[in-house]
Protein backbone atom coordinates (compact mmCIF):
# COMPACT_ATOMS: atom_id res chain seq x y z
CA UNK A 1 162.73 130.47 278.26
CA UNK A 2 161.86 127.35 280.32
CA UNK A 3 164.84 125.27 281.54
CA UNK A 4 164.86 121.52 282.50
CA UNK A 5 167.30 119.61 284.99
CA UNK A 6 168.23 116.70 284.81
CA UNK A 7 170.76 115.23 287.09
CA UNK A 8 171.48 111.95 284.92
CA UNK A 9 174.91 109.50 285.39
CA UNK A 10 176.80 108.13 287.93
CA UNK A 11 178.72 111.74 288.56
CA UNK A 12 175.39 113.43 288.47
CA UNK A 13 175.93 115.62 285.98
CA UNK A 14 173.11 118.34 285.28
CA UNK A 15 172.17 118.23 281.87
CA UNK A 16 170.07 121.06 280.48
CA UNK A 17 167.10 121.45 278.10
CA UNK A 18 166.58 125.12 277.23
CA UNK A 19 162.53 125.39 275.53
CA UNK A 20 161.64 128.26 273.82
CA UNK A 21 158.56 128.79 271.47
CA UNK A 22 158.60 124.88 271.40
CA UNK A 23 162.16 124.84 270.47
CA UNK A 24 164.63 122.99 272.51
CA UNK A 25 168.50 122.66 272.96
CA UNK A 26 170.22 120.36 275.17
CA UNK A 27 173.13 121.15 276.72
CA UNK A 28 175.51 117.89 278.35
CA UNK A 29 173.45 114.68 278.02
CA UNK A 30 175.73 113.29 280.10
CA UNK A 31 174.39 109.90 280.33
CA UNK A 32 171.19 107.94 279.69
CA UNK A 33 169.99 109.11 276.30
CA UNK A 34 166.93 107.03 276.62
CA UNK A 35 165.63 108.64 279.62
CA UNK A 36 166.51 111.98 278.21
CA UNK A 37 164.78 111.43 274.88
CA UNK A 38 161.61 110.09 276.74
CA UNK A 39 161.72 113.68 278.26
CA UNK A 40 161.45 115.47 275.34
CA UNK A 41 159.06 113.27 273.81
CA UNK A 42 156.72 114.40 276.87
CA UNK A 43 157.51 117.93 276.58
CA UNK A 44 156.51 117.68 272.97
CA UNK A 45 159.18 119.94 271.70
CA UNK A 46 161.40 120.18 268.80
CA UNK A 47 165.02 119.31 269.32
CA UNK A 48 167.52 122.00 267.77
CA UNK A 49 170.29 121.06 268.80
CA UNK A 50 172.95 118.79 271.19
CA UNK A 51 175.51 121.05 273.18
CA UNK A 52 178.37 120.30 275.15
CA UNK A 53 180.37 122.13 277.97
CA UNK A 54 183.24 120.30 277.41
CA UNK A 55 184.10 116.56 276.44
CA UNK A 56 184.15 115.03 279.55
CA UNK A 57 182.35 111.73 279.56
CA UNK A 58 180.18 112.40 281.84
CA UNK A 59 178.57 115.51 280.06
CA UNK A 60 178.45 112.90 276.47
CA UNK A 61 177.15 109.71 276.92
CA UNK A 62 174.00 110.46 276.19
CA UNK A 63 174.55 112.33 272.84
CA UNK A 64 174.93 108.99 270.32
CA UNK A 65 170.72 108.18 271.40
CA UNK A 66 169.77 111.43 270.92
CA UNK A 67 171.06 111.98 267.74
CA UNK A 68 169.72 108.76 266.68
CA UNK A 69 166.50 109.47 268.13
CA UNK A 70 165.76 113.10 267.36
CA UNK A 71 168.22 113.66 264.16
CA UNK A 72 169.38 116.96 266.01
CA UNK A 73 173.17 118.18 265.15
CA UNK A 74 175.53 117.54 267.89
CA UNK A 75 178.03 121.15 268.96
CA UNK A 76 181.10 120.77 270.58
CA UNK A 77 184.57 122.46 270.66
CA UNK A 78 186.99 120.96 268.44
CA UNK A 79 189.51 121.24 271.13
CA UNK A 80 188.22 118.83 272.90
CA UNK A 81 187.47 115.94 269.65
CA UNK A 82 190.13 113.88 271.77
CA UNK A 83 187.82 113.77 274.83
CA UNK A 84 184.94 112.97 272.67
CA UNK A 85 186.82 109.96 271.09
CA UNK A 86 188.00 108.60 274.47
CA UNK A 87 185.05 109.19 275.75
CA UNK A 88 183.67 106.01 275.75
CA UNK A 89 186.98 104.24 277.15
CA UNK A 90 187.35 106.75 280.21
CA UNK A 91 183.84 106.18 280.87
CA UNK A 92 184.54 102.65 281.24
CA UNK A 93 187.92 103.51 283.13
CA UNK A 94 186.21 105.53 285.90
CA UNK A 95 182.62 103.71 286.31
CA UNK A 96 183.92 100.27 284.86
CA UNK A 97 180.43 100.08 283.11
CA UNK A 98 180.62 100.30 279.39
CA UNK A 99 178.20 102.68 277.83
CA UNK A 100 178.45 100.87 274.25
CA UNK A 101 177.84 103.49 272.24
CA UNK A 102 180.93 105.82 270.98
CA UNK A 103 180.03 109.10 271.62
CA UNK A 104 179.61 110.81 267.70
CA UNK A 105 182.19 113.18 266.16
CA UNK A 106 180.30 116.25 266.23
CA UNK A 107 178.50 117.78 262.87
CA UNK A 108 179.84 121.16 263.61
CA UNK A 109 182.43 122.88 265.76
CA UNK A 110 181.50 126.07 268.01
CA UNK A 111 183.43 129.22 268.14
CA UNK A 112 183.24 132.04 270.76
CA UNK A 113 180.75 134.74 270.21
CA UNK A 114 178.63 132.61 267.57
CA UNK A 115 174.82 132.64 268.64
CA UNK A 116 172.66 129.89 268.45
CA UNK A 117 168.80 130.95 268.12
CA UNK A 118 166.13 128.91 270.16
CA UNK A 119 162.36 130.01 269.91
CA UNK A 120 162.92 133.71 270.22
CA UNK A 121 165.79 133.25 272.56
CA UNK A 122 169.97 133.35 271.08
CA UNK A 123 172.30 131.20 272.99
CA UNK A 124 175.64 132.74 272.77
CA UNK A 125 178.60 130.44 272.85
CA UNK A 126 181.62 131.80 275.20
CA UNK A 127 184.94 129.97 275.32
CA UNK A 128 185.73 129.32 278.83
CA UNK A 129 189.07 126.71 278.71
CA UNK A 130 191.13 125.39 281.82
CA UNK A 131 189.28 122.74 283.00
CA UNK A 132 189.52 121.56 279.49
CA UNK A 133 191.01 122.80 276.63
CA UNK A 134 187.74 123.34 274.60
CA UNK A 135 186.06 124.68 277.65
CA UNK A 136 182.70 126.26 276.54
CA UNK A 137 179.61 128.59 278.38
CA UNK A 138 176.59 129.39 276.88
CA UNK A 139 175.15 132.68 277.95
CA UNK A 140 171.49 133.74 277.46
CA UNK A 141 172.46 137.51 277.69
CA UNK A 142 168.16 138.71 277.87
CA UNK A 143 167.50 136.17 280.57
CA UNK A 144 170.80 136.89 282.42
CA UNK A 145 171.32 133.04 282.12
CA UNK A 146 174.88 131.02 282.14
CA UNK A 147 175.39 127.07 281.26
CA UNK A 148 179.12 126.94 282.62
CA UNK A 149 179.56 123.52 282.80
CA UNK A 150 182.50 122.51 285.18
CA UNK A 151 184.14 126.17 285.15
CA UNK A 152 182.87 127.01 288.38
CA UNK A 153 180.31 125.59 291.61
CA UNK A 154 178.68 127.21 293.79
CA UNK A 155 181.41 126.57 296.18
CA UNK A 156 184.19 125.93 294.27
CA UNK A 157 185.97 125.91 290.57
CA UNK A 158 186.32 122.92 288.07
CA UNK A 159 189.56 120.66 288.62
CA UNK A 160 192.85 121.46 286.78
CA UNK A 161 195.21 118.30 287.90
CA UNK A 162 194.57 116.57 284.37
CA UNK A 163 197.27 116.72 282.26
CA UNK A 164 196.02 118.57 279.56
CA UNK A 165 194.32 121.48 282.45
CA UNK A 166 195.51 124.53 282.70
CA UNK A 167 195.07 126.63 285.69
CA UNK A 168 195.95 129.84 284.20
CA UNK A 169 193.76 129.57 281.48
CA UNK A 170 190.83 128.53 284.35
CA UNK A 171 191.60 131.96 285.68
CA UNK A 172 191.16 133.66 282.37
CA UNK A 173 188.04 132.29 281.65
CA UNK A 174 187.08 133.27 285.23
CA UNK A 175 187.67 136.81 284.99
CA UNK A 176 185.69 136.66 281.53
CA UNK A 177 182.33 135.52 282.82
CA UNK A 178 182.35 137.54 285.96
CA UNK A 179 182.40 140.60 283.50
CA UNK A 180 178.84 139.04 283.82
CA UNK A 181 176.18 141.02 285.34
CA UNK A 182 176.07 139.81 288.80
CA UNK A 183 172.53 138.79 288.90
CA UNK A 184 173.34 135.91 286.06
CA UNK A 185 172.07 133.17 287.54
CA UNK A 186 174.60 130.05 286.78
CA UNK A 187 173.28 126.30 285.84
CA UNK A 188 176.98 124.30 286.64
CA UNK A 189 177.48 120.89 285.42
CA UNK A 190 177.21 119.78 288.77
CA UNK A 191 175.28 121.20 292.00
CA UNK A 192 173.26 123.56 292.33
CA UNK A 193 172.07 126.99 290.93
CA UNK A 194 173.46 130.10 292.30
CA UNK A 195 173.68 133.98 291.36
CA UNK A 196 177.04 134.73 289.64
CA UNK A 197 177.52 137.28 292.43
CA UNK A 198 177.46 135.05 294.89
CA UNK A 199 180.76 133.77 293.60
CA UNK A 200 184.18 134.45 295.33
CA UNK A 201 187.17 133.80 293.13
């Protein structure tokens, strides 16, 4: 499994491409489709699907190019559908620069424990809410691999002071991934890698 970072947006968010066997997810095109697709043009890989942490802006913007681009179905929580049709006007709200594009209603809605397969790899989709409601991880369980999104930094956890955050569910979903062995190695939505047992909660 080869992974590609991309820090793309004006909240540099890290988005994600996960290759395997020539078979590619991405995982929060948070902004700048164009650039993204352009990437994985070069890399010459096949596009399986579009994933998303959560429905944050930041982690979406990008999605609307890429599915026009690459065809590939776009995975999200259905928790979160009323981030993902605000997107677009919070985007605008907090960066006052108007992507355009809505962000697309997703083709398919992603429920903990289902595995995705990419290449020879299986993605396997964890619900992690707090930060948001439809909080999501995806855990590569042979490469001891997590894509937690904005549950928890290197030096910190994801905020809970929007209205529709919950701190005790943060906590929960927490405690689930640090069942984790300890050696997972964490890709955050922002920052920088770091070994899950490096964490103090």
């Amino acid at each position: 499994m080869q992974i590609h970072t991309f820090r793309v947006g004006q909240l540099e968010t890290n988005c994600y491409l996960a290759i395997d066997k020539n078979e590619a997810v991405i995982i929060d095109p948070g902004d700048d489709g164009d650039f993204l697709s352009e990437k994985i043009l070069e890399l010459r890989v096949k596009l399986k699907a579009i994933l998303t942490t959560h429905g944050h802006f930041d982690h979406v913007l990008g999605v609307a190019e890429l599915k026009l681009n690459f065809k590939a179905p776009f995975l999200a929580s259905r928790k979160d559908l009323f981030l993902l049709k605000t997107a677009r006007k919070n985007a605008l709200h907090w960066t006052k620069t108007d992507p355009l594009l809505d962000v697309p209603l997703p083709d398919s809605y992603l429920k903990d424990g289902e595995l995705l397969a990419v290449g020879g790899s299986q993605l396997q989709v964890l619900e992690t809410p707090g930060h948001t409601p439809g909080g999501i991880s995806f855990h590569l369980e042979k490469e001891k691999i997590l894509f937690d999104g904005d549950l928890i930094f290197k030096d910190g956890v994801g905020r809970t002071d929007f209205a529709y955050s919950s701190r005790p569910d943060l906590e929960k979903s927490i405690k689930k991934i640090l069942n984790l062995p300890p050696e997972t190695k964490v890709f955050p939505g922002h920052g920088n890698q770091f070994l899950l047992g490096d964490f103090t909660f």
